[in-house]
Protein backbone atom coordinates (compact mmCIF):
# COMPACT_ATOMS: atom_id res chain seq x y z
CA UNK A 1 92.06 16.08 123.14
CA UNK A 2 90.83 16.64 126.51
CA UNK A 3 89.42 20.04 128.37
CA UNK A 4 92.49 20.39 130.11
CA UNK A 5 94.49 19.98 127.08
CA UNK A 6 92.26 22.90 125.65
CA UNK A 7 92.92 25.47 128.29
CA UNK A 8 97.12 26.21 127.82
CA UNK A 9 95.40 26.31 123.64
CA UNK A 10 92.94 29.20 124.91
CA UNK A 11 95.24 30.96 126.74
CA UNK A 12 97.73 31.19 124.14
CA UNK A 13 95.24 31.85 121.81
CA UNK A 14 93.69 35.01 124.11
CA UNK A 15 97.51 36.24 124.69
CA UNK A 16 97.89 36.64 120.91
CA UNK A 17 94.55 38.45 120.35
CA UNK A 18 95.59 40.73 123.60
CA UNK A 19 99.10 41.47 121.98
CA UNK A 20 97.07 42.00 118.56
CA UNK A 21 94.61 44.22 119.98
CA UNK A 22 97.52 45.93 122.17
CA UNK A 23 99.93 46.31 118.94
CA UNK A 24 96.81 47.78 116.91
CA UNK A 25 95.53 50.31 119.47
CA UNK A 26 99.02 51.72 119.96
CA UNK A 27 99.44 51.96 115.88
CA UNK A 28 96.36 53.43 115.96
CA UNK A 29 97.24 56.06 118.65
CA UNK A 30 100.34 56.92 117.53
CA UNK A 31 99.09 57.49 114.14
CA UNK A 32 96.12 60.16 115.47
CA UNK A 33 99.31 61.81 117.21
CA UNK A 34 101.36 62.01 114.00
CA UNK A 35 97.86 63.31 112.62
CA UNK A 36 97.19 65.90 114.92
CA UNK A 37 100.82 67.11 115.43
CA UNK A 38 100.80 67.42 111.41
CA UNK A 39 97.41 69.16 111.51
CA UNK A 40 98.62 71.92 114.54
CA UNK A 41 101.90 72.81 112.60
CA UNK A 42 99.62 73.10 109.53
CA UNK A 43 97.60 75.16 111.63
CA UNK A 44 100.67 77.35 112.71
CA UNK A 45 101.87 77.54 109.19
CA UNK A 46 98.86 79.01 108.22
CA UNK A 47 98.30 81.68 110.59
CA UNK A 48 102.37 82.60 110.03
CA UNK A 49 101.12 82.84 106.27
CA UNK A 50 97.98 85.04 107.39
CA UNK A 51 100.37 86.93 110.04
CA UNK A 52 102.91 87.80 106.95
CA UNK A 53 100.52 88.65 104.40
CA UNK A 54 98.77 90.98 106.71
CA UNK A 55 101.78 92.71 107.90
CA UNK A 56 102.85 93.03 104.29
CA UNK A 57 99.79 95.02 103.09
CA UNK A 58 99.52 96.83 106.38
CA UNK A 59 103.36 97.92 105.84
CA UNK A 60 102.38 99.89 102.45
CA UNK A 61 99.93 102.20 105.20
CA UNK A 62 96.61 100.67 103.68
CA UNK A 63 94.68 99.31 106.50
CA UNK A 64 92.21 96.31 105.96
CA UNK A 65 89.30 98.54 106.67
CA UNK A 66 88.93 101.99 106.71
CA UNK A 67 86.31 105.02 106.99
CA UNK A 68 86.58 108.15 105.23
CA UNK A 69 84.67 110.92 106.81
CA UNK A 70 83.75 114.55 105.08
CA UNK A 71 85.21 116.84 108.13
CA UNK A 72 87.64 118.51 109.14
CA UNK A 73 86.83 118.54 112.86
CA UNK A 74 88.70 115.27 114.78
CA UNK A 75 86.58 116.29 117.63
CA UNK A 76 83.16 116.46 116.28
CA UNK A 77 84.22 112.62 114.43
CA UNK A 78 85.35 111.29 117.87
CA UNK A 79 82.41 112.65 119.68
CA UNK A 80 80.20 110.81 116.67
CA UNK A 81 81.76 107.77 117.53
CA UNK A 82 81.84 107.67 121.19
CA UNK A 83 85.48 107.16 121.99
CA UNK A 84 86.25 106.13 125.38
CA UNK A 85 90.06 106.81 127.02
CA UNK A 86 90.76 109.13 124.12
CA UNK A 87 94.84 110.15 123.60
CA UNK A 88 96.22 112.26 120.96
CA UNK A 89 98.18 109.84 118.34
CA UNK A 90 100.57 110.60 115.38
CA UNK A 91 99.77 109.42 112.09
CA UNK A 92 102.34 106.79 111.98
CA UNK A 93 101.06 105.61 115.03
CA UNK A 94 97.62 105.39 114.39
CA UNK A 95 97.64 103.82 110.60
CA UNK A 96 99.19 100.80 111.78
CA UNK A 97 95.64 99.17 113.10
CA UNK A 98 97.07 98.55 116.55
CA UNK A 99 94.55 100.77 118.28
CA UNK A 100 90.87 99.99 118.08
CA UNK A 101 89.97 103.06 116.81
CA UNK A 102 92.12 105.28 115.42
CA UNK A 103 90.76 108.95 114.04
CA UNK A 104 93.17 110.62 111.82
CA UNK A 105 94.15 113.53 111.47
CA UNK A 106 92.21 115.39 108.39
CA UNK A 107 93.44 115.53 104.78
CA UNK A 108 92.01 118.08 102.00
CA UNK A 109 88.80 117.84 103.98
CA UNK A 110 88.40 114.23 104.59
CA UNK A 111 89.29 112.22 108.17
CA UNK A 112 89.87 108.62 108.09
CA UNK A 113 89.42 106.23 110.95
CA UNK A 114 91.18 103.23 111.31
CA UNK A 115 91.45 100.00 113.63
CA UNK A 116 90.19 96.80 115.19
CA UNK A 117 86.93 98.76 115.76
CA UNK A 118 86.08 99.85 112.71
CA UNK A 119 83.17 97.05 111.72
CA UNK A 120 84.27 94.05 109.42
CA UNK A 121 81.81 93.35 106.94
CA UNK A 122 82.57 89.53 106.43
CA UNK A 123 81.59 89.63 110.01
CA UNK A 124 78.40 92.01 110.62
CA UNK A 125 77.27 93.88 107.54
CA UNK A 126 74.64 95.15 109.68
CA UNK A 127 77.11 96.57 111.72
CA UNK A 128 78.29 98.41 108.67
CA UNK A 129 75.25 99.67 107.51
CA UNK A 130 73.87 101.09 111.02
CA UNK A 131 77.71 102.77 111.44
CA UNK A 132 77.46 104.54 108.06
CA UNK A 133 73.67 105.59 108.42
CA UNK A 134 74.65 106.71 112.01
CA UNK A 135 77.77 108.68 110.89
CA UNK A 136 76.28 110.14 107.64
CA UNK A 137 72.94 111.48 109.97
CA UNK A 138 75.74 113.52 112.69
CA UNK A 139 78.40 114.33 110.18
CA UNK A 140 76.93 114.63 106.88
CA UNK A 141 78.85 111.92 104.49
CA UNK A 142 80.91 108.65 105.89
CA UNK A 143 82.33 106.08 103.29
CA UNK A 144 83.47 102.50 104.78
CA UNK A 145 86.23 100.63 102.59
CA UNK A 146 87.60 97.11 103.40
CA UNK A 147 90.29 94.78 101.17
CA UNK A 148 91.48 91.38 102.49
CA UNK A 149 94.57 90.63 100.60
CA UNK A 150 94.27 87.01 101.48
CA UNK A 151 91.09 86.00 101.27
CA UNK A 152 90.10 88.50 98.65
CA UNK A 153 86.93 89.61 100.42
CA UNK A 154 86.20 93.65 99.54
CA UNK A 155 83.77 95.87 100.35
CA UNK A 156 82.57 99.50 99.98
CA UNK A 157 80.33 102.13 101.01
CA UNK A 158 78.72 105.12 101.30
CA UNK A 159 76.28 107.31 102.77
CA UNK A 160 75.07 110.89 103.05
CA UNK A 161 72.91 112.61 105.37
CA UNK A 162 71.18 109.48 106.59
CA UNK A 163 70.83 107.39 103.31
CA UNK A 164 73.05 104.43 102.07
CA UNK A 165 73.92 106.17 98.17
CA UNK A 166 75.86 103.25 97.46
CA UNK A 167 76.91 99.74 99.39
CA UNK A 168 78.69 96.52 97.92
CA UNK A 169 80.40 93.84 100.25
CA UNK A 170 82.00 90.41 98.83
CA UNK A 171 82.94 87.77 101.47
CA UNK A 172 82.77 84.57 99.61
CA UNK A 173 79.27 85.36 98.48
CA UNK A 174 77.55 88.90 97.85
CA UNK A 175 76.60 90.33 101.75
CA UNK A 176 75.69 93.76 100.68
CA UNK A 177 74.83 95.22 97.10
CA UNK A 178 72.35 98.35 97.22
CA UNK A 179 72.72 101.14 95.12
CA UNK A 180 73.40 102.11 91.42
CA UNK A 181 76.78 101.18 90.99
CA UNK A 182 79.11 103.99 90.67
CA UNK A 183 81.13 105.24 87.47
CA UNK A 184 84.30 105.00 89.91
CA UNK A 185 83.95 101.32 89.61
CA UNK A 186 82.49 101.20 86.10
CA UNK A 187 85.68 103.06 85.14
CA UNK A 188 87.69 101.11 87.21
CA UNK A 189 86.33 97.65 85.38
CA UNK A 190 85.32 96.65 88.95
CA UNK A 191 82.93 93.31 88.88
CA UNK A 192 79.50 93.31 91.13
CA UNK A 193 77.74 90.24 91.72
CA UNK A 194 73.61 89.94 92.11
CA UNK A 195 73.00 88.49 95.64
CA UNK A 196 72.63 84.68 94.96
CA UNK A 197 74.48 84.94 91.53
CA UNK A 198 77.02 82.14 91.53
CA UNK A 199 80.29 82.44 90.55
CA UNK A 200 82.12 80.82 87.99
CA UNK A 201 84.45 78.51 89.12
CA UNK A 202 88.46 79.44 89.92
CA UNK A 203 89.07 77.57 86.37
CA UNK A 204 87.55 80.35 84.86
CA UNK A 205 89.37 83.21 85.79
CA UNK A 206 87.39 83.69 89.23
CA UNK A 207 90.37 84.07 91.11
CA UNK A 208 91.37 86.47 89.12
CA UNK A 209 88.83 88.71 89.19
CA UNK A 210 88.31 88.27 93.31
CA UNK A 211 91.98 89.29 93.59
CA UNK A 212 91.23 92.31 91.05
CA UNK A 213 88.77 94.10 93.01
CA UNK A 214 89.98 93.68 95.84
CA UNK A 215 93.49 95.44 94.39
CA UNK A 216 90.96 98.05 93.37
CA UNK A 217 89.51 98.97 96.15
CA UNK A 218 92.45 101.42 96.80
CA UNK A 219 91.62 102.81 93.54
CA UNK A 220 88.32 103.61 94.18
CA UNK A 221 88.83 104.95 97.53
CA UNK A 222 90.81 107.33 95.60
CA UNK A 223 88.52 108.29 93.55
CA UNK A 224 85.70 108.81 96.21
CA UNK A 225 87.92 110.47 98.67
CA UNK A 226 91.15 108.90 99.85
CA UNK A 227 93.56 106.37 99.58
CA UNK A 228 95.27 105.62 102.93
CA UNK A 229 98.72 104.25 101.41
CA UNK A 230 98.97 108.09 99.10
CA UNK A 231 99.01 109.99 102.34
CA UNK A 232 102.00 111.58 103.61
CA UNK A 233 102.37 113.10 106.37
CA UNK A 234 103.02 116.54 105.79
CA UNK A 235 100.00 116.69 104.03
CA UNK A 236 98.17 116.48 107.16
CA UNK A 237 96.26 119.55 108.17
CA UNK A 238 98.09 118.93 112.16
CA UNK A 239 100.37 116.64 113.73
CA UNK A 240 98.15 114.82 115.72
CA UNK A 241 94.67 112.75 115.92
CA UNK A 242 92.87 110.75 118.82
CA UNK A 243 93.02 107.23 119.59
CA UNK A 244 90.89 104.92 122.15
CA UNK A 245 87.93 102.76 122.24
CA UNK A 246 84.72 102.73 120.53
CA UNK A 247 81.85 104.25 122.89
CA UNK A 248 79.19 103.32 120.61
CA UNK A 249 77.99 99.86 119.19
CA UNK A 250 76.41 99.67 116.17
C-alpha cells in the first residue's frame, strides 16, 4: 500500500475519533446538566423543607431565638438596645420574627425581644455573650433562648448584673457551656455536653436526645421566665411594643 493509499485511511480514521470525541463530550455535557439541574431542584426542595418547618414552629408563636428581659419598662429595653426607626407594634405583629428587632410588650414583669436581630448563637456566640453581659450591666437580668427545630441546635442563657450565671449553646458541637448547670434542666432531664466531648453516634439514640433538648428549651424558658408560645395576649400589661433596627452591635 502506497502513501496515497494511506491518506483517504487517515482521514477516515481522524473523522471517527472526531465523531467519538464529539459524541463523548456532548454525553458528558449533557450528563453535568442532568447533574446540576437534579442538584438545584434538590437545592429548592430543601430550602421549601427548611421554609415549612420554620413557618410551622414559628406558627405555634415560639420564635427561633428569643430574649427575656426582667423589666417592665419597653422604653428603658429599647433605649438598652439602641433601636433605630422605632414604631409601636402589636404583639401579633411583632412575634412573628419579621422585624429585626421586635421588643414586646411586658408580661408578669418580664419583656421579650424577638427577631432577625436578636444574635444567633450557631453563628456568633460571642455576639451572645457581649449582648447578655451588656443587657444584664443596664437592665439588671437578660436571658437569651434559641431552638432550631430542624437542625436541632439549642441554646440558653443568662446573666445578671454584669455576670454570665449560666450559658450552654449546641450547634453541632458544644459553642458555649459556662456555669453550674441549673436544676431547671436537671429537672427537665436536659443533656449538656463537655466542650470537645464527642457524641455518640445517631445509632445510639443521639438524634434523639438532640431533638429532646431542643423540644425543651420551651420548657425551660418557662421555668426561668417565659415561654413565648403560653402568652396570650390579654395577658399583656398594654397593647403595644416597639419595633425597628438594632442601634447597637455586639
Amino acid at each position: 500500500m502506497n502513501q496515497g493509499d494511506l491518506i483517504p485511511l487517515v482521514l477516515l480514521l481522524l473523522l471517527f475519533f472526531l465523531l467519538g470525541a464529539g459524541s463523548f463530550i456532548i454525553f458528558f455535557v449533557m450528563r453535568l446538566s442532568r447533574q446540576q439541574r437534579q442538584m438545584f431542584e434538590s437545592g429548592i426542595e430543601l430550602r421549601r423543607f427548611y421554609e415549612h418547618s420554620y413557618r410551622r414552629a414559628n406558627r405555634h408563636g415560639r420564635p427561633l431565638r428569643w430574649l427575656a428581659i426582667r423589666s417592665r419598662s419597653v422604653p428603658a429595653v429599647q433605649t438598652a438596645l439602641g433601636l433605630r426607626n422605632p414604631k409601636p407594634w402589636s404583639w401579633s405583629e411583632g412575634i412573628s420574627g419579621e422585624r429585626a428587632i421586635f421588643v414586646a410588650p411586658p408580661v408578669n414583669g418580664w419583656i421579650l425581644v424577638v427577631g432577625d436581630g436578636v444574635p444567633d448563637p450557631s453563628d456568633d456566640v460571642d455576639a451572645c455573650f457581649r449582648l447578655l453581659l451588656e443587657l444584664s450591666r443596664k437592665l439588671g437580668h437578660a436571658q437569651l433562648f434559641h431552638a432550631d427545630p430542624v437542625l436541632h441546635y439549642h441554646a440558653w442563657a443568662r446573666a445578671e448584673a454584669g455576670r454570665i450565671l449560666r450559658g450552654y449553646a449546641w450547634a453541632g458541637t458544644t459553642l458555649w457551656n459556662q456555669g453550674a448547670k441549673t436544676e431547671a434542666e436537671t429537672r427537665l432531664g436536659i443533656k449538656c455536653f463537655a466542650y470537645g466531648e464527642e457524641c455518640p453516634s445517631v445509632r445510639f439514640g443521639m438524634a434523639d436526645v438532640l431533638a429532646t433538648n431542643e423540644e425543651k428549651v420551651s420548657l425551660l424558658a418557662a421555668y426561668w421566665s417565659l415561654d413565648p408560645a403560653e402568652i396570650r395576649e390579654r395577658a399583656l400589661e398594654s397593647s403595644l411594643g416597639v419595633a425597628g433596627k438594632p442601634g447597637v452591635r455586639f
